[in-house]
N, C-alpha and C. Protein backbone atom coordinates (compact mmCIF):
# COMPACT_ATOMS: atom_id res chain seq x y z
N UNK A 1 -30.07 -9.23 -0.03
CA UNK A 1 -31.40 -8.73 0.14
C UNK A 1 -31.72 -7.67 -0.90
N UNK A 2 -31.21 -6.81 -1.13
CA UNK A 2 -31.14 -5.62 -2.14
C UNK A 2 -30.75 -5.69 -3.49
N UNK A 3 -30.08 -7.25 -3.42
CA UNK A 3 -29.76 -7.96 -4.73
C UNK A 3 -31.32 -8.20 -5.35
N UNK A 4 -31.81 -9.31 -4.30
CA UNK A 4 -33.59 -9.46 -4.69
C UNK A 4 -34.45 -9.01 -5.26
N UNK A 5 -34.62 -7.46 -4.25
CA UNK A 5 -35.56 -6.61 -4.54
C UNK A 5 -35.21 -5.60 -5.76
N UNK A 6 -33.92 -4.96 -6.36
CA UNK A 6 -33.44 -5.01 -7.41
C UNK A 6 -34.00 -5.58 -9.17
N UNK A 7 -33.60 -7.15 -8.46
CA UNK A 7 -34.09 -8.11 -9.68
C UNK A 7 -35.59 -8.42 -9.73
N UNK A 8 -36.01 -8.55 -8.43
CA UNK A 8 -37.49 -8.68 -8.50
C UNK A 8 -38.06 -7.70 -9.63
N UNK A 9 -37.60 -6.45 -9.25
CA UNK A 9 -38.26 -4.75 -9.74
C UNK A 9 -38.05 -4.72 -11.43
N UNK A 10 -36.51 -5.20 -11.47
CA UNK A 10 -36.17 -5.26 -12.96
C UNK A 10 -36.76 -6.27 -13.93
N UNK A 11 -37.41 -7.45 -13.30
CA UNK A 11 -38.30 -8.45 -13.49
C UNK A 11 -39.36 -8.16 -14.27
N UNK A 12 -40.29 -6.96 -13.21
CA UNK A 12 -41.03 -6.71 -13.39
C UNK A 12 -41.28 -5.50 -14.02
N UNK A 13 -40.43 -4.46 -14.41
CA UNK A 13 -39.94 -3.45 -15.09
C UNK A 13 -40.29 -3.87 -16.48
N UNK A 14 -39.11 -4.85 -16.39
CA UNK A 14 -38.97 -5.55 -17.90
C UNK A 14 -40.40 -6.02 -18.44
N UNK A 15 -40.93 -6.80 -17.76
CA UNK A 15 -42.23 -7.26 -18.26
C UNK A 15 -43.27 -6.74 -18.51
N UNK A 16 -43.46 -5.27 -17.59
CA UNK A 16 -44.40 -4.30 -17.81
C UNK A 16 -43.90 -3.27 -19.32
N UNK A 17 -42.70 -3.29 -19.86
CA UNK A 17 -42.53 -2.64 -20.90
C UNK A 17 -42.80 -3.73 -21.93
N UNK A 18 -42.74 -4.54 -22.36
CA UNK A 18 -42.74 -5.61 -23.07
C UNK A 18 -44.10 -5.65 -23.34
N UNK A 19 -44.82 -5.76 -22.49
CA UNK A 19 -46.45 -5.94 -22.67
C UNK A 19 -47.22 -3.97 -22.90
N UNK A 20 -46.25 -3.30 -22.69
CA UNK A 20 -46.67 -2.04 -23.21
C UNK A 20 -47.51 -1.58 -22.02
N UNK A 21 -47.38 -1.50 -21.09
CA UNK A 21 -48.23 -1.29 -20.06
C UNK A 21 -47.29 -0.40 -19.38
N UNK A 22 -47.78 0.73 -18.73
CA UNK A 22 -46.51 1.80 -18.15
C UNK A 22 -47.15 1.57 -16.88
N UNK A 23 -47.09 0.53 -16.57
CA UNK A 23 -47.13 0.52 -14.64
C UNK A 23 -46.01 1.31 -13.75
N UNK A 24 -45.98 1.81 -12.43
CA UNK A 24 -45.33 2.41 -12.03
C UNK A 24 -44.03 1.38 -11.47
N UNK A 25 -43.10 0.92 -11.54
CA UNK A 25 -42.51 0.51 -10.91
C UNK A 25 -41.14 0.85 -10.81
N UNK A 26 -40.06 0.29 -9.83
CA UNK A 26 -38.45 0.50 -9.55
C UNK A 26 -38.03 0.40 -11.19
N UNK A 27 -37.47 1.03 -11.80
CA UNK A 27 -36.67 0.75 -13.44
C UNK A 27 -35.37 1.29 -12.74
N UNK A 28 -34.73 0.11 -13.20
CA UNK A 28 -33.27 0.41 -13.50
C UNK A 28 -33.26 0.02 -14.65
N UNK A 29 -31.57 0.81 -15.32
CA UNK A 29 -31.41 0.75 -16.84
C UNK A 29 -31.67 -0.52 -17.99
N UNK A 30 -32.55 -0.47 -18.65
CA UNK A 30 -33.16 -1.48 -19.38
C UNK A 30 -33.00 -1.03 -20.58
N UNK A 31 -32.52 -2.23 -21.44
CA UNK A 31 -32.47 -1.91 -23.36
C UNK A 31 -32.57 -3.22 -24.03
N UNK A 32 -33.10 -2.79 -25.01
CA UNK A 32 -33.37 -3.95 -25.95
C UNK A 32 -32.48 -3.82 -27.21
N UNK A 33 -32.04 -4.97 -27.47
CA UNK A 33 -31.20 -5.15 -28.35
C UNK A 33 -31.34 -5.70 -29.97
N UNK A 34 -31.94 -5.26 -31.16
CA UNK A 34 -31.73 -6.48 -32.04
C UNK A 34 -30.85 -5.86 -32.96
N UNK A 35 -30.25 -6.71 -33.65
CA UNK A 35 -29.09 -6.63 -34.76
C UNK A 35 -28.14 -6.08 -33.92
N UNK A 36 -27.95 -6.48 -32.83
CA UNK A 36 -26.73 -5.41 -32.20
C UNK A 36 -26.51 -4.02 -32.11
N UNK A 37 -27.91 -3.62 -32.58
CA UNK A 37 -28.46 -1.94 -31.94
C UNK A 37 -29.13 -1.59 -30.30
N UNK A 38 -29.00 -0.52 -29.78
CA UNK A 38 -29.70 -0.34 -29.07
C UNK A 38 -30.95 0.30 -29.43
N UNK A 39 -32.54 0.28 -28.85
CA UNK A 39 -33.69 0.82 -29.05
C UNK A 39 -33.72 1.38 -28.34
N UNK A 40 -33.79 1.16 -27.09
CA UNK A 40 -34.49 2.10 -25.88
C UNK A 40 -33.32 1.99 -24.93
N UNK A 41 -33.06 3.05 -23.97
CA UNK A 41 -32.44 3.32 -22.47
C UNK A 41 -32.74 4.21 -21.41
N UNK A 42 -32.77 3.70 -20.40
CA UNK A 42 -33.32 4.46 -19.53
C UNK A 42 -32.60 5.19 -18.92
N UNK A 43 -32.16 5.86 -17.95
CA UNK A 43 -31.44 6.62 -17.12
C UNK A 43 -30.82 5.46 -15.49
N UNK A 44 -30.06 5.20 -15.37
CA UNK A 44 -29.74 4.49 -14.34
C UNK A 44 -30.49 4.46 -12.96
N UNK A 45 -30.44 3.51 -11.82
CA UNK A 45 -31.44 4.06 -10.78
C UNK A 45 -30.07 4.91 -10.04
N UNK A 46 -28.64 4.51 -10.08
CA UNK A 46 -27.71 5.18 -8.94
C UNK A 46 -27.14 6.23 -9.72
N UNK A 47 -28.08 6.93 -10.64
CA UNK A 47 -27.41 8.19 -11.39
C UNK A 47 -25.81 8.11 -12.08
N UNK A 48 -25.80 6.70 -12.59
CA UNK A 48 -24.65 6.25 -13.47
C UNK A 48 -25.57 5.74 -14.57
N UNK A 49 -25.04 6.25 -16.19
CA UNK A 49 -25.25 5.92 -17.16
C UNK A 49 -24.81 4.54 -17.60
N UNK A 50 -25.58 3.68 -18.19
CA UNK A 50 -24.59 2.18 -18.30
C UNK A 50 -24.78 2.33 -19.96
N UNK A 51 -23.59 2.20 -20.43
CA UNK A 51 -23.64 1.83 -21.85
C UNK A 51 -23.21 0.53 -22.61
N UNK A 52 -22.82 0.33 -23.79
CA UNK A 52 -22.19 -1.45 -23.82
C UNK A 52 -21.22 -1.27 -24.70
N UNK A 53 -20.16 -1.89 -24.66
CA UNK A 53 -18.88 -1.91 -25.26
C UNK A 53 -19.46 -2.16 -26.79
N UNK A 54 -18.29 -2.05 -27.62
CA UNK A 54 -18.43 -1.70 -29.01
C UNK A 54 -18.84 -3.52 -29.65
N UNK A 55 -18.84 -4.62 -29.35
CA UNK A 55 -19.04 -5.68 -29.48
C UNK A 55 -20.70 -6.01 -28.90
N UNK A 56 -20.86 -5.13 -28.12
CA UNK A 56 -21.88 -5.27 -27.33
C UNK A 56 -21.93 -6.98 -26.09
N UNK A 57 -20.86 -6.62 -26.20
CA UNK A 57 -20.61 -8.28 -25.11
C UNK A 57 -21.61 -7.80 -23.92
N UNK A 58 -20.78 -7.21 -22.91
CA UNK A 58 -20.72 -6.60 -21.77
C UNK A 58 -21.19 -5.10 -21.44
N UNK A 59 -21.69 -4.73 -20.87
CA UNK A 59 -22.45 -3.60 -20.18
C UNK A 59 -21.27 -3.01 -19.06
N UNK A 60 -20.79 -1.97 -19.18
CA UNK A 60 -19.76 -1.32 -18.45
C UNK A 60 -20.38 0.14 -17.69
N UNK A 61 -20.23 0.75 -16.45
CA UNK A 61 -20.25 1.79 -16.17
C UNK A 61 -19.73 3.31 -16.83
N UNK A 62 -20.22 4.27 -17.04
CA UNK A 62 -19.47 5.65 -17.43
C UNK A 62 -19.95 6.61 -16.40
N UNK A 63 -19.51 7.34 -15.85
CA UNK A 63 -19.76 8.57 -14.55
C UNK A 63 -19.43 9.86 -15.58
N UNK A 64 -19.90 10.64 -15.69
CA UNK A 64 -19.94 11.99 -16.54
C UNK A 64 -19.00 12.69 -15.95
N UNK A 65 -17.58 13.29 -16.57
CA UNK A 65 -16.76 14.05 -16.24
C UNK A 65 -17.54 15.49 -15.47
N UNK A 66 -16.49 15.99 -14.27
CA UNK A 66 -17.15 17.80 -14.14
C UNK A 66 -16.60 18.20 -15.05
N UNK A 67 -17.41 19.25 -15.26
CA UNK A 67 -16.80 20.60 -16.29
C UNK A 67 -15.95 21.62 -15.31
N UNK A 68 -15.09 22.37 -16.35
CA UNK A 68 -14.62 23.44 -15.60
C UNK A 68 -15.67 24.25 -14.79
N UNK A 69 -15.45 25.29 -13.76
CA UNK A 69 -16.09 26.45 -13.61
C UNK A 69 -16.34 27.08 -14.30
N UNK A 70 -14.80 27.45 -15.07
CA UNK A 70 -15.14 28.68 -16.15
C UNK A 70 -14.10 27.92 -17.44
N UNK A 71 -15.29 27.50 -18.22
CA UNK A 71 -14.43 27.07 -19.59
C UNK A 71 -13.83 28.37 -20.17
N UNK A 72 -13.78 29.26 -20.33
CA UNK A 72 -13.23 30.37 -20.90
C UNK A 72 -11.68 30.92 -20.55
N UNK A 73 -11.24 29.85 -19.65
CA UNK A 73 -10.17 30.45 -19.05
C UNK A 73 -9.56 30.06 -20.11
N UNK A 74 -8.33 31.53 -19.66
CA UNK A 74 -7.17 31.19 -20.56
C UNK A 74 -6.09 30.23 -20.24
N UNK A 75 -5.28 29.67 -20.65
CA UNK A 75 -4.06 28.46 -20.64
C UNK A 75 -2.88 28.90 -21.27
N UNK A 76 -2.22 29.69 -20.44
CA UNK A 76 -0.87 30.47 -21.17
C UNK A 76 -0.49 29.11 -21.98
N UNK A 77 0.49 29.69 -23.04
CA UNK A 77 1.74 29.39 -23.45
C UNK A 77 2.39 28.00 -22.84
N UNK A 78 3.15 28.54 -21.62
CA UNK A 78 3.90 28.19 -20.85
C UNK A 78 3.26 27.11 -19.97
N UNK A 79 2.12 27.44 -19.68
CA UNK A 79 1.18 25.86 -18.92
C UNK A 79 0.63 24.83 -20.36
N UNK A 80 0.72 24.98 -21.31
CA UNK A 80 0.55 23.98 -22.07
C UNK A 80 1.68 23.25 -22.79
N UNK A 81 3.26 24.18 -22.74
CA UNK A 81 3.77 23.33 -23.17
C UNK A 81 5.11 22.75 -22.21
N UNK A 82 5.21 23.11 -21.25
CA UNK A 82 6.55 22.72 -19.87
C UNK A 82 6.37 21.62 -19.90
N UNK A 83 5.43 20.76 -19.94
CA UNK A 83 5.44 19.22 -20.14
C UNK A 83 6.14 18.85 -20.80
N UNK A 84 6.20 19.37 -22.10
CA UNK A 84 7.37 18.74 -23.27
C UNK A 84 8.28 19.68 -23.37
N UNK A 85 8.47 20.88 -23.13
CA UNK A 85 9.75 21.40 -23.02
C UNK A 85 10.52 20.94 -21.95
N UNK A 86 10.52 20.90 -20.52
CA UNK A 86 11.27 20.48 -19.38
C UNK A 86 10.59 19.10 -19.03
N UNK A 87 10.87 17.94 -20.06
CA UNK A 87 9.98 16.62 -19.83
C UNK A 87 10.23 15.85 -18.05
N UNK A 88 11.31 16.01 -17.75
CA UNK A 88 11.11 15.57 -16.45
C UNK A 88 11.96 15.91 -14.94
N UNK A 89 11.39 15.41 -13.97
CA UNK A 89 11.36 16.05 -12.77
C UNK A 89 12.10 15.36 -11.62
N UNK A 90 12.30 16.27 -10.72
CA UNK A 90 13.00 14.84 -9.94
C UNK A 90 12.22 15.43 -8.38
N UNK A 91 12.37 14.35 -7.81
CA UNK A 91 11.78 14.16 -6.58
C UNK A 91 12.29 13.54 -5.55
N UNK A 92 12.54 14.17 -4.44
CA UNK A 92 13.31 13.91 -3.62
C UNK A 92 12.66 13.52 -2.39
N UNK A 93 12.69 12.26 -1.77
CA UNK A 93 12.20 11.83 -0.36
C UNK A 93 13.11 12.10 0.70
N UNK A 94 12.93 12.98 1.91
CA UNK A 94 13.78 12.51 3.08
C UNK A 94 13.36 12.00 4.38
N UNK A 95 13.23 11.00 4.76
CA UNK A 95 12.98 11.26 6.09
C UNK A 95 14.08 10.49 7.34
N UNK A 96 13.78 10.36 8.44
CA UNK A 96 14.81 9.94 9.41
C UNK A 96 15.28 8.90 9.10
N UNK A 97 14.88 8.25 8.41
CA UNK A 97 15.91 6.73 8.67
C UNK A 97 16.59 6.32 7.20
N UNK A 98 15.58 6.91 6.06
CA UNK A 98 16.63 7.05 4.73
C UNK A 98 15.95 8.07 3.77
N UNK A 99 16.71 8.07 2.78
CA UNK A 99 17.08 9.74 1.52
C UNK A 99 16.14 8.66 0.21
N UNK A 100 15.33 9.28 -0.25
CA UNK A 100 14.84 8.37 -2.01
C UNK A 100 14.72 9.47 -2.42
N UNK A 101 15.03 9.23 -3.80
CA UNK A 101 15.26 10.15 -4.95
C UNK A 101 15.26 9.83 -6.34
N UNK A 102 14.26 10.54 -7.18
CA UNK A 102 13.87 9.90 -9.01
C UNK A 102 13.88 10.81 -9.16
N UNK A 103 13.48 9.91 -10.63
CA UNK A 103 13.36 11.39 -11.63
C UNK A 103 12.37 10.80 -12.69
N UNK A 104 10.93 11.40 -12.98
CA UNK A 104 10.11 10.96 -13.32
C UNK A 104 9.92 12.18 -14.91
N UNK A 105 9.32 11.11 -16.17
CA UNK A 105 8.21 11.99 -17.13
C UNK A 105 7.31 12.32 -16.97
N UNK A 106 7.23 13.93 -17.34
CA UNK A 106 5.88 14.37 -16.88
C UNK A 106 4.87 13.77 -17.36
N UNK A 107 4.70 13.73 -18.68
CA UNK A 107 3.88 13.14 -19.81
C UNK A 107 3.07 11.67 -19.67
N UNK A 108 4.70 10.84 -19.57
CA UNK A 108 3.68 9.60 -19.00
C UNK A 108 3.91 9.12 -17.54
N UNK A 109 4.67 9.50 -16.89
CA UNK A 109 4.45 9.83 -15.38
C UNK A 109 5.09 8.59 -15.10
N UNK A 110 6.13 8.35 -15.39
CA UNK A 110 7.27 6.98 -15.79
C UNK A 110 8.83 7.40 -15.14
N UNK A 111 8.95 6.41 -14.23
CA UNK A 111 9.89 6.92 -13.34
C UNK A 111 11.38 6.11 -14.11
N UNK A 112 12.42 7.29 -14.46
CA UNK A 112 13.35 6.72 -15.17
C UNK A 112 14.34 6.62 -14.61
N UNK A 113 14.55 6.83 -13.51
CA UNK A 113 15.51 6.79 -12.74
C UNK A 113 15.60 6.72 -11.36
N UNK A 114 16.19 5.84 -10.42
CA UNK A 114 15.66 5.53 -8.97
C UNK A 114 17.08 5.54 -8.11
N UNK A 115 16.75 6.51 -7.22
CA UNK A 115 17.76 5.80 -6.36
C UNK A 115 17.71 6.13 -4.65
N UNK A 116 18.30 4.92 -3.87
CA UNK A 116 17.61 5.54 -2.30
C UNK A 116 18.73 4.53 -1.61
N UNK A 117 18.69 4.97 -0.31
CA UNK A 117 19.85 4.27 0.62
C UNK A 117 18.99 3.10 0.96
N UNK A 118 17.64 2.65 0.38
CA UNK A 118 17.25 1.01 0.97
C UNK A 118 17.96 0.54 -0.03
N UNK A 119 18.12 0.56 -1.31
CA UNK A 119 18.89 -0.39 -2.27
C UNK A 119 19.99 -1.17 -1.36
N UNK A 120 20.18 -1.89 -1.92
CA UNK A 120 21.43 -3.47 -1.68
C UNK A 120 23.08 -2.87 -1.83
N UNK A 121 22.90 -2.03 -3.34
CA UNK A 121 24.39 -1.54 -3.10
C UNK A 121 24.66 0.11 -2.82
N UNK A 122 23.88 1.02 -2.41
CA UNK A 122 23.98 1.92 -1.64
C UNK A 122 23.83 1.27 0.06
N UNK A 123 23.40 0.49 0.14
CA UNK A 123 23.28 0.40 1.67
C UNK A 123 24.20 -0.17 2.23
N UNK A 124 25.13 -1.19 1.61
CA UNK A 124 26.28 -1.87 2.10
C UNK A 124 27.49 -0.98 2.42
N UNK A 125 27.42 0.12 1.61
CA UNK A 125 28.75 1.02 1.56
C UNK A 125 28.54 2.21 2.82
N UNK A 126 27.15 2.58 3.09
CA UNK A 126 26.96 3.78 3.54
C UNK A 126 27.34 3.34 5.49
N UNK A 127 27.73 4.16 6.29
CA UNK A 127 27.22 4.20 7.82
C UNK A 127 25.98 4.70 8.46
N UNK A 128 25.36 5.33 7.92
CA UNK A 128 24.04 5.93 8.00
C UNK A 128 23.24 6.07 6.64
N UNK A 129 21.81 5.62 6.38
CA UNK A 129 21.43 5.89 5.95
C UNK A 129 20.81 6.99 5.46
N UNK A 130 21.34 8.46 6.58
CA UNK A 130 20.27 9.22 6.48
C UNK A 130 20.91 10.81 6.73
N UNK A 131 22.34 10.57 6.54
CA UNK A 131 23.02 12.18 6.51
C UNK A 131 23.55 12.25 5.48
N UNK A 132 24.34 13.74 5.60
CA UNK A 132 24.89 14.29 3.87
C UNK A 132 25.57 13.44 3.41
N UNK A 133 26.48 12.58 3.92
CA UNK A 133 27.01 11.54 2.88
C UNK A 133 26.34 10.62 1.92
N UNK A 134 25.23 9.89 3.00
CA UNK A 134 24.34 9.34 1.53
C UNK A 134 23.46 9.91 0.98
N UNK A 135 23.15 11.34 1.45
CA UNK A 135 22.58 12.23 0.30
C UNK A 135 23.67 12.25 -0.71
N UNK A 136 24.49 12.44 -0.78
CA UNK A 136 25.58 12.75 -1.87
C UNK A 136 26.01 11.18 -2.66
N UNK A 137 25.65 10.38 -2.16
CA UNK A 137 25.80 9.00 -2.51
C UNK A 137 24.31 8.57 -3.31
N UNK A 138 23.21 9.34 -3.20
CA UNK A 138 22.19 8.90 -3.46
C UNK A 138 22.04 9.81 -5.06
N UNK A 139 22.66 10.87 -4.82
CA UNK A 139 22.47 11.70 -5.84
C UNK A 139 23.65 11.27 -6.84
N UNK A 140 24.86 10.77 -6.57
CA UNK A 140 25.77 10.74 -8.05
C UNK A 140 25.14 8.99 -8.31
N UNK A 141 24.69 8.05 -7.45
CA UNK A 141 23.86 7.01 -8.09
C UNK A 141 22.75 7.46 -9.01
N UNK A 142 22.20 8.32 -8.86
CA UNK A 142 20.78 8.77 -9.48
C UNK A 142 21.32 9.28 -11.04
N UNK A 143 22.33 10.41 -10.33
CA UNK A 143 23.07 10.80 -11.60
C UNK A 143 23.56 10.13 -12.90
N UNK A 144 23.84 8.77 -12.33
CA UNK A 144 24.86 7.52 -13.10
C UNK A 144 23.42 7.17 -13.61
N UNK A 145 22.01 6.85 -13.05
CA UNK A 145 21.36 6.08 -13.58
C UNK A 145 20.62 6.72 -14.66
N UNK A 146 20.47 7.80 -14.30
CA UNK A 146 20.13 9.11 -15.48
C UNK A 146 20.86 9.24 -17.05
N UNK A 147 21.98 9.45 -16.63
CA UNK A 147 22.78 9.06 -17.70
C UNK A 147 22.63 7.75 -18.61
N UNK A 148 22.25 6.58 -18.07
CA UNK A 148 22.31 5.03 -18.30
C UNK A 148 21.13 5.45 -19.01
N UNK A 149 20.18 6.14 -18.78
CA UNK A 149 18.43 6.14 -19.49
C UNK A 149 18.48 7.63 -20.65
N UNK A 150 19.82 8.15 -21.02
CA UNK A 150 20.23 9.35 -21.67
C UNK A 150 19.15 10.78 -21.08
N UNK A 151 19.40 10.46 -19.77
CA UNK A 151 18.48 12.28 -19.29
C UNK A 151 19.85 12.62 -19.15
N UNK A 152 19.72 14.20 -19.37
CA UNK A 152 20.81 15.31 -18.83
C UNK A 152 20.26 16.07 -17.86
N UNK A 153 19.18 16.52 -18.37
CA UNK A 153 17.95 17.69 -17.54
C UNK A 153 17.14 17.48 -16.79
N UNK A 154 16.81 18.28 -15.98
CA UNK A 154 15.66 18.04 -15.22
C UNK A 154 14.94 18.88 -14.56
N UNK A 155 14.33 19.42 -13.77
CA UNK A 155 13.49 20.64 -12.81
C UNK A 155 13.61 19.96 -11.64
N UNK A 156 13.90 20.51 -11.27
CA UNK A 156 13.19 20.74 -9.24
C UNK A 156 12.65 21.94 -8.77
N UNK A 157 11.47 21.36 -8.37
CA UNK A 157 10.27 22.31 -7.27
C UNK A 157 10.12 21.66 -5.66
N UNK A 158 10.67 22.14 -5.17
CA UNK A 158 10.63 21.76 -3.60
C UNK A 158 9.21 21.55 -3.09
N UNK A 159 8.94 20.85 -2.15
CA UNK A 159 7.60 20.89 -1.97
C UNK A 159 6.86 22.09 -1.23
N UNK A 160 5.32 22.24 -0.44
CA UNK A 160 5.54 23.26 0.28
C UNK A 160 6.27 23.37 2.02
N UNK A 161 6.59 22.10 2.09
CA UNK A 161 7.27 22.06 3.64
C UNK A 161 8.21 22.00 3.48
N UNK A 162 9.15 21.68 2.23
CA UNK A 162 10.56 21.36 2.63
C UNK A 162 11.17 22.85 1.95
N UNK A 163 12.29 22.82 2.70
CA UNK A 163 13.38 24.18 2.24
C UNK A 163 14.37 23.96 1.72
N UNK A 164 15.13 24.85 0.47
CA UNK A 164 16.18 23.90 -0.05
C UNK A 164 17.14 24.62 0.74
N UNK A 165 17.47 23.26 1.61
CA UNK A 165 18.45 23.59 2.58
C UNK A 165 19.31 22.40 2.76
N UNK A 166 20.15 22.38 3.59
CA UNK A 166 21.21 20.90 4.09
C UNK A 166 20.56 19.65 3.28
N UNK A 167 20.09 18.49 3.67
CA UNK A 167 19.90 17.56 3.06
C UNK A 167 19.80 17.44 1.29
N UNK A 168 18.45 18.26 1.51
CA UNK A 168 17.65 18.13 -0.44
C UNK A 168 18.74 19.08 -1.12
N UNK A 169 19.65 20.59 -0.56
CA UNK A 169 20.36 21.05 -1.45
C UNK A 169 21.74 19.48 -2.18
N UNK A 170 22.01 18.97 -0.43
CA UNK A 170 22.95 18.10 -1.21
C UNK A 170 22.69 17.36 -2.13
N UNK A 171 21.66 16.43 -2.19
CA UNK A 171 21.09 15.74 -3.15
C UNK A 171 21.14 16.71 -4.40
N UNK A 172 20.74 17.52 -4.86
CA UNK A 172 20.78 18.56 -5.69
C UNK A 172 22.01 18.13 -6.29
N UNK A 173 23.04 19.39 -5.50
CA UNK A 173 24.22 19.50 -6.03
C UNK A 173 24.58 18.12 -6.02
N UNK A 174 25.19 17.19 -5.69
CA UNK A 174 24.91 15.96 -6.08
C UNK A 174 25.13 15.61 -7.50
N UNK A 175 23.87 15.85 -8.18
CA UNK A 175 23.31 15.85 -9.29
C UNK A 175 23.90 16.19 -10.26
N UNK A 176 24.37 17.89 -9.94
CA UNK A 176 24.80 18.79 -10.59
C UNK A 176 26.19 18.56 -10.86
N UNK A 177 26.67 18.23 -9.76
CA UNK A 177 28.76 17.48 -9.69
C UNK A 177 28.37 16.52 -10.84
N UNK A 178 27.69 15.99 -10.97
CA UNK A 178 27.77 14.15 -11.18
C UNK A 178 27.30 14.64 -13.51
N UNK A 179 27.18 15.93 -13.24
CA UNK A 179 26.61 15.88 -15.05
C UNK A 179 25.01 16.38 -15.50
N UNK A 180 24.48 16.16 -14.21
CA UNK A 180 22.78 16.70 -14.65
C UNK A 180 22.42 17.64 -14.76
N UNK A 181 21.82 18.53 -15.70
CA UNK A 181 21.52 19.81 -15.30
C UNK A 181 19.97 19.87 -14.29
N UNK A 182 19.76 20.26 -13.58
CA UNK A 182 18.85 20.37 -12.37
C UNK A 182 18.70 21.92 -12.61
N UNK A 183 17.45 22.04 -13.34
CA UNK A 183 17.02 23.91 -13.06
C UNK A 183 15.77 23.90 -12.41
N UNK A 184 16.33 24.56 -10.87
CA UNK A 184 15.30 25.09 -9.52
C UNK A 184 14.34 25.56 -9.96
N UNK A 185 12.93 25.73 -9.74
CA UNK A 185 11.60 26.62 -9.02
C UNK A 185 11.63 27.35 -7.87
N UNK A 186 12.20 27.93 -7.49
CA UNK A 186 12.03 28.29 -5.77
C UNK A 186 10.82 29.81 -6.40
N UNK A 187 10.46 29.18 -4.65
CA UNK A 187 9.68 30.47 -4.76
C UNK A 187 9.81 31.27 -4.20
């Protein structure tokens, strides 16, 4: 129904510019094209700009980024470059029934290393999926796979609910037995 009245409007949009006549009607974004220029554009009716790819095939959506609050802020040092100085992170899942644990690039946000008690050959060996043993089983796998992808390093920042305590410390140290260097955030 709204498809209709839409095209009806743009129908008639179109035809009232063409004949040069500024009747009042619904305009949604309308342009005319020759030599593969644009002449004219209007403003969208759903407050999205439509522009056309560099071929001009196809007509694609763009939504206007927000701006900061305050562009003037400053950006230490240290927040622009920890991305590439400490490139990646590890992350630790626990919950009741099993332990997951990576280790991801900050940069391109590319997980290089995986390891968790659902896998096939952590799970055959373990009795529980979900105490300090296969934390400690999850972490020198992670460790081994780290190595296999040449990481040594890494950061850990705990989240804000978890404490580095029993479980996530083992996973940690873990890590740390097994060759990785793991340097904490605590707060």
């Amino acid at each position: 129904m709204l498809k209709n009245i839409l095209s009806q409007s743009w129908r008639r949009g179109a035809h009232a510019l063409l004949e040069g006549n500024p009747t009042p009607a619904l305009y949604t974004s309308w342009s005319r094209f020759h030599s593969g220029q644009m002449l004219s554009s209007s403003r969208s009716f759903f407050g999205v700009e439509d522009f056309v790819d560099e071929d001009n095939s196809r007509p694609y959506t763009y939504k206007k980024e927000k701006r900061s609050k305050n562009p003037h802020k400053h950006i230490s040092f240290k927040q622009r470059t920890i991305a590439y100085m400490e490139p990646f992170t590890l992350d630790v899942f626990i919950s009741k029934r099993f332990v997951s644990a990576s280790l991801t690039h900050r940069s391109t946000c590319r997980q290089v290393a995986v390891a968790g008690t659902n896998s096939k050959d952590i799970k055959a060996v373990l009795r529980s999926r979900s105490d300090i043993p296969a934390c400690l089983a999850v972490g020198r796998f992670l460790a081994e796979r780290a190595k296999e992808a040449d990481v040594y390093t890494c950061t850990y920042t705990p989240r804000e609910r978890d404490k580095f305590e029993g479980k996530i410390r083992a996973v940690v140290q873990s890590l740390i037995d097994n060759g990785i260097n793991v340097k904490l955030y605590l707060d």
